[in-house]
C-alpha atoms as a PDB file:
ATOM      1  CA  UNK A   1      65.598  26.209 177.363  1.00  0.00           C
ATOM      2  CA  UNK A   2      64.939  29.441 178.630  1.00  0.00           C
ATOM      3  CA  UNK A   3      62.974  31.007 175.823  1.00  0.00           C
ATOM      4  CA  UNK A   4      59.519  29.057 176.609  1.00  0.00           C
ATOM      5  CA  UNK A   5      59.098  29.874 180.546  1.00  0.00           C
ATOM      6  CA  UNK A   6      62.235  31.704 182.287  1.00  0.00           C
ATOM      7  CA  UNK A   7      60.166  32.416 185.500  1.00  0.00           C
ATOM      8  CA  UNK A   8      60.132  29.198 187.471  1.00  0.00           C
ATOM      9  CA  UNK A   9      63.882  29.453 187.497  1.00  0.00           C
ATOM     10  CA  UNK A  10      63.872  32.977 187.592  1.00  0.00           C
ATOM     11  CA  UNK A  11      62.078  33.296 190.841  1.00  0.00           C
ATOM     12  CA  UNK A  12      63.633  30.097 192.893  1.00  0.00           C
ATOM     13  CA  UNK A  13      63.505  30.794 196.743  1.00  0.00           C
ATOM     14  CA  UNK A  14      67.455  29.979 196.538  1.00  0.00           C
ATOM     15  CA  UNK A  15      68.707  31.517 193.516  1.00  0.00           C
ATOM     16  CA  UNK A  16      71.815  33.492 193.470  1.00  0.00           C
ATOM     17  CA  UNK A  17      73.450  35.864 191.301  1.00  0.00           C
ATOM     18  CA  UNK A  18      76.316  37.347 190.987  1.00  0.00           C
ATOM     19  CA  UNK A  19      78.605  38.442 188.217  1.00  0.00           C
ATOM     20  CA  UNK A  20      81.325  37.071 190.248  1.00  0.00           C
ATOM     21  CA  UNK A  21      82.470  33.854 188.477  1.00  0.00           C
ATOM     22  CA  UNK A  22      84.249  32.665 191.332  1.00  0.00           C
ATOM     23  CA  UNK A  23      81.462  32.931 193.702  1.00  0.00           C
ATOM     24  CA  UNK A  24      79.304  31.095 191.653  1.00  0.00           C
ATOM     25  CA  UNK A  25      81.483  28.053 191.584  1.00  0.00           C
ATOM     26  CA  UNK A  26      81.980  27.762 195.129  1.00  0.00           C
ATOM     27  CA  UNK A  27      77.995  28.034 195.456  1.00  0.00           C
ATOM     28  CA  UNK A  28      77.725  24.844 193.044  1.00  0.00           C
ATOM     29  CA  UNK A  29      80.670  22.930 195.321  1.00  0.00           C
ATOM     30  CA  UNK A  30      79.097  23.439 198.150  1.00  0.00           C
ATOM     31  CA  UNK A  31      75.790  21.942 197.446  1.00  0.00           C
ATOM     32  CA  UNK A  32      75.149  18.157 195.822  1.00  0.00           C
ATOM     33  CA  UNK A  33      71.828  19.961 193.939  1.00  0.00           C
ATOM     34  CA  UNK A  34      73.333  23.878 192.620  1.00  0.00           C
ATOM     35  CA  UNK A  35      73.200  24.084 189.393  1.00  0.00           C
ATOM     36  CA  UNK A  36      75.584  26.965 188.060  1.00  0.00           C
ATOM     37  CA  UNK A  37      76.271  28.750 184.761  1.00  0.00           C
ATOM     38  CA  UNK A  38      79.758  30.160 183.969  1.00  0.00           C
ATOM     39  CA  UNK A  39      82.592  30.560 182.065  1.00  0.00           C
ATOM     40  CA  UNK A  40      84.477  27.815 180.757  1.00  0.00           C
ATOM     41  CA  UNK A  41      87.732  28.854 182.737  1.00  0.00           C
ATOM     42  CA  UNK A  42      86.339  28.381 185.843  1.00  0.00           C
ATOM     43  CA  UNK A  43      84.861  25.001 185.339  1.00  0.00           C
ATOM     44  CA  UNK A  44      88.506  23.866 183.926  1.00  0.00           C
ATOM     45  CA  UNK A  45      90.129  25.255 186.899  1.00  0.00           C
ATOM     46  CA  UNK A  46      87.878  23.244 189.291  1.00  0.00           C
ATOM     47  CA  UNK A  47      87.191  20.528 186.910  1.00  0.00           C
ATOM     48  CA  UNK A  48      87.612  17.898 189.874  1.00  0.00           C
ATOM     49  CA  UNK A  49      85.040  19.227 191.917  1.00  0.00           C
ATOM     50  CA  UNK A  50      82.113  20.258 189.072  1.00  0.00           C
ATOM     51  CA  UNK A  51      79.921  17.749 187.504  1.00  0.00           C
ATOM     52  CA  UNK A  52      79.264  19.589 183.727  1.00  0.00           C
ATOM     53  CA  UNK A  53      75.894  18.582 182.315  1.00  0.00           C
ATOM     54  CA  UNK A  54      75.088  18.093 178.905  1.00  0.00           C
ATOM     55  CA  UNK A  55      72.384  20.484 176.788  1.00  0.00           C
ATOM     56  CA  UNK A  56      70.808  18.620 174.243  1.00  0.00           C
ATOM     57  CA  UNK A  57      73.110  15.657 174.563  1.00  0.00           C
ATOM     58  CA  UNK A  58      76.235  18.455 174.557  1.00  0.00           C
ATOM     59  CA  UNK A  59      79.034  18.038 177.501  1.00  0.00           C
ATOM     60  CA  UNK A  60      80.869  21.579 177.717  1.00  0.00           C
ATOM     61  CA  UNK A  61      84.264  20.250 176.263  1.00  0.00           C
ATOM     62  CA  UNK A  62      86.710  22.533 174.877  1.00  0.00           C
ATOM     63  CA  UNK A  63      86.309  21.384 171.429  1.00  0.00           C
ATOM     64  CA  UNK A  64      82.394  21.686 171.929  1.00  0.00           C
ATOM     65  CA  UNK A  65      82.947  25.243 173.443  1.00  0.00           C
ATOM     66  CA  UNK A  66      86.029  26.679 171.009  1.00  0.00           C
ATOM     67  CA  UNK A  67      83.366  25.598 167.775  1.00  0.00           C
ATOM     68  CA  UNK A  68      80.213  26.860 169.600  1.00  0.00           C
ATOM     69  CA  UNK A  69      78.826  23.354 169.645  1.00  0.00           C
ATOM     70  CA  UNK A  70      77.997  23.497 173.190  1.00  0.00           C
ATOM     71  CA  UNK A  71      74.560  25.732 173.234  1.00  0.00           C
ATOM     72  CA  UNK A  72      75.918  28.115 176.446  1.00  0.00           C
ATOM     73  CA  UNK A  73      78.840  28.813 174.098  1.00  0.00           C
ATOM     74  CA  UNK A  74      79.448  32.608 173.160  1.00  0.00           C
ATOM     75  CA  UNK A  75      81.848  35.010 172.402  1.00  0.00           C
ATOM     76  CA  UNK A  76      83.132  37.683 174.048  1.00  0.00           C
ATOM     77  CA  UNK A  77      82.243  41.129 172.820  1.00  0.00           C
ATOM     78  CA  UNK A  78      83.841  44.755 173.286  1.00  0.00           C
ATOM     79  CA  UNK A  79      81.398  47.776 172.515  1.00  0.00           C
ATOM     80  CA  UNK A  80      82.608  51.725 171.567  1.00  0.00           C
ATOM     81  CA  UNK A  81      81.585  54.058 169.222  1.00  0.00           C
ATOM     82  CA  UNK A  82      83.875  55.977 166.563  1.00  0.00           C
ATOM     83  CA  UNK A  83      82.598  59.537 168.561  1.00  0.00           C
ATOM     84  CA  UNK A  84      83.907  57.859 172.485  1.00  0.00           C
ATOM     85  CA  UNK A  85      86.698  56.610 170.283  1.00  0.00           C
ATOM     86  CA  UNK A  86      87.546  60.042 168.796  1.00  0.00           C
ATOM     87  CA  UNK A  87      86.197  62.131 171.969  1.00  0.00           C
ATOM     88  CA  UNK A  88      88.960  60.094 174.284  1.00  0.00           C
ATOM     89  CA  UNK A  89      91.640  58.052 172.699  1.00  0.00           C
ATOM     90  CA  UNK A  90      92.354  55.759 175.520  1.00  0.00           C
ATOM     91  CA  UNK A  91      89.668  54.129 174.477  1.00  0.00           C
ATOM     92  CA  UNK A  92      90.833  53.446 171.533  1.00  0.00           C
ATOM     93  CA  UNK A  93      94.315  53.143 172.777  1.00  0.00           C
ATOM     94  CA  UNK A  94      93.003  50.136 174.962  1.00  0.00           C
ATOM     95  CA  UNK A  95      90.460  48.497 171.972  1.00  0.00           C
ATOM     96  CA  UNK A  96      94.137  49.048 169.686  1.00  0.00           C
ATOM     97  CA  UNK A  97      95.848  47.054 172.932  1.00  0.00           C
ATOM     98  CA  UNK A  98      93.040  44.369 173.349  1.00  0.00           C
ATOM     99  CA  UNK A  99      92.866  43.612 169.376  1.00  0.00           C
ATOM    100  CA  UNK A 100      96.700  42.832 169.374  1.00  0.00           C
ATOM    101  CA  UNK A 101      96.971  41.150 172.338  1.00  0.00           C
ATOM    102  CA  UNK A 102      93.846  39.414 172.781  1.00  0.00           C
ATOM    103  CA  UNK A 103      95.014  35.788 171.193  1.00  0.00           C
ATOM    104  CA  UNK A 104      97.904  35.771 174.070  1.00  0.00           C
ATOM    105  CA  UNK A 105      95.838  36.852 176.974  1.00  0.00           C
ATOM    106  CA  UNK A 106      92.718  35.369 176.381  1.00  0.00           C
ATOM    107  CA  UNK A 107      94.588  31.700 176.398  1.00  0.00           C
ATOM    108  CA  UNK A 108      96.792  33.002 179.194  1.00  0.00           C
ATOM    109  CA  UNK A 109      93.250  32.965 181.755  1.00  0.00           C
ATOM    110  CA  UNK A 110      91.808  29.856 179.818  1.00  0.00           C
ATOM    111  CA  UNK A 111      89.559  30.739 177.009  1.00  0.00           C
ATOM    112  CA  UNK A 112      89.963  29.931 173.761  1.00  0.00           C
ATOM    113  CA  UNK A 113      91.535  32.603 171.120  1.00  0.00           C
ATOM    114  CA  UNK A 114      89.653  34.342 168.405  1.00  0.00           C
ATOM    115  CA  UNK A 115      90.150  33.191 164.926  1.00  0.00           C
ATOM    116  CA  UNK A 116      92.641  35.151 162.651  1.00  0.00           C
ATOM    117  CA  UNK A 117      89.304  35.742 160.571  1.00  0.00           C
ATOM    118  CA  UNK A 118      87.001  36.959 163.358  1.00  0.00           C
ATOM    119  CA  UNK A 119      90.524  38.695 164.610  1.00  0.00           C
ATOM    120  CA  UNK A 120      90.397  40.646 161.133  1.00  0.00           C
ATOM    121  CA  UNK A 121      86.564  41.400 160.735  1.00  0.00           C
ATOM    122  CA  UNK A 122      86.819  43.318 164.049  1.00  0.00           C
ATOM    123  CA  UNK A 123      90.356  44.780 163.607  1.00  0.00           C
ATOM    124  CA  UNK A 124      88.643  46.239 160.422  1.00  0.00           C
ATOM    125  CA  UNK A 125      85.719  47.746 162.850  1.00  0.00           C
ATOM    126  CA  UNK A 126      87.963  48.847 164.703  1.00  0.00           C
ATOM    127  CA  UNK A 127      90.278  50.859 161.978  1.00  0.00           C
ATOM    128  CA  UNK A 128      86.835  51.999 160.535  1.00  0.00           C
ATOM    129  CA  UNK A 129      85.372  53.493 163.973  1.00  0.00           C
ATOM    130  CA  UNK A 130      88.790  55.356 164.517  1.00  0.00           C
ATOM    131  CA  UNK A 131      88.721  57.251 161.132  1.00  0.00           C
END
């Protein structure tokens, strides 16, 4: 997709960015030709309005997104380091918070929840960076 030629798309006369989710999706309703790329949430929530196109013969359904079928698929990632961990425990306070809660909150905004063994492979990072 992107990985041959990103600059014709890169430099349209009309392209806008923003890491404002929302903003993005009333761009794409308000045009018949905007083509937008965001998280799955905010398609769902506005599902009547958005047209989702296939990649490589993919629709963005939440089976195709919760397997990473769908190629735009991802997860979402945290970053810290044991010393910001050590040098200011709310950090690690909140990462503590967000790795026991995530599962409840993450479905409560409408993404899909982490799987008990991704859950454990970073709880594990987690305990490790804290020592």
């Amino acid at each position: 997709m992107f990985e041959s030629n990103p600059r014709p798309l890169l430099s349209a006369s009309n392209l806008v960015t923003s890491e404002d989710d929302n903003e993005l999706v009333r761009g794409v309703e308000s045009s018949p030709y905007a083509v937008g790329f965001f998280g799955y949430a905010y398609y769902q929530a506005e599902a009547a309005e958005l047209r989702p196109l296939a990649i490589e013969g993919i629709l963005p359904t939440g089976q195709a997104v919760e397997t990473g079928v769908y190629p735009l698929a991802r997860p979402l990632f945290i970053y810290s380091t044991a010393e910001i961990m050590q040098n200011k425990p709310q950090v690690a306070a909140f990462i503590n918070y967000y790795l026991t809660h995530v599962s409840e909150e993450i479905i409560a905004v409408g993404y899909f929840p982490i799987s008990e063994e991704q859950l454990a492979v970073a709880k594990l990072a987690w305990l490790v960076g804290n020592e």
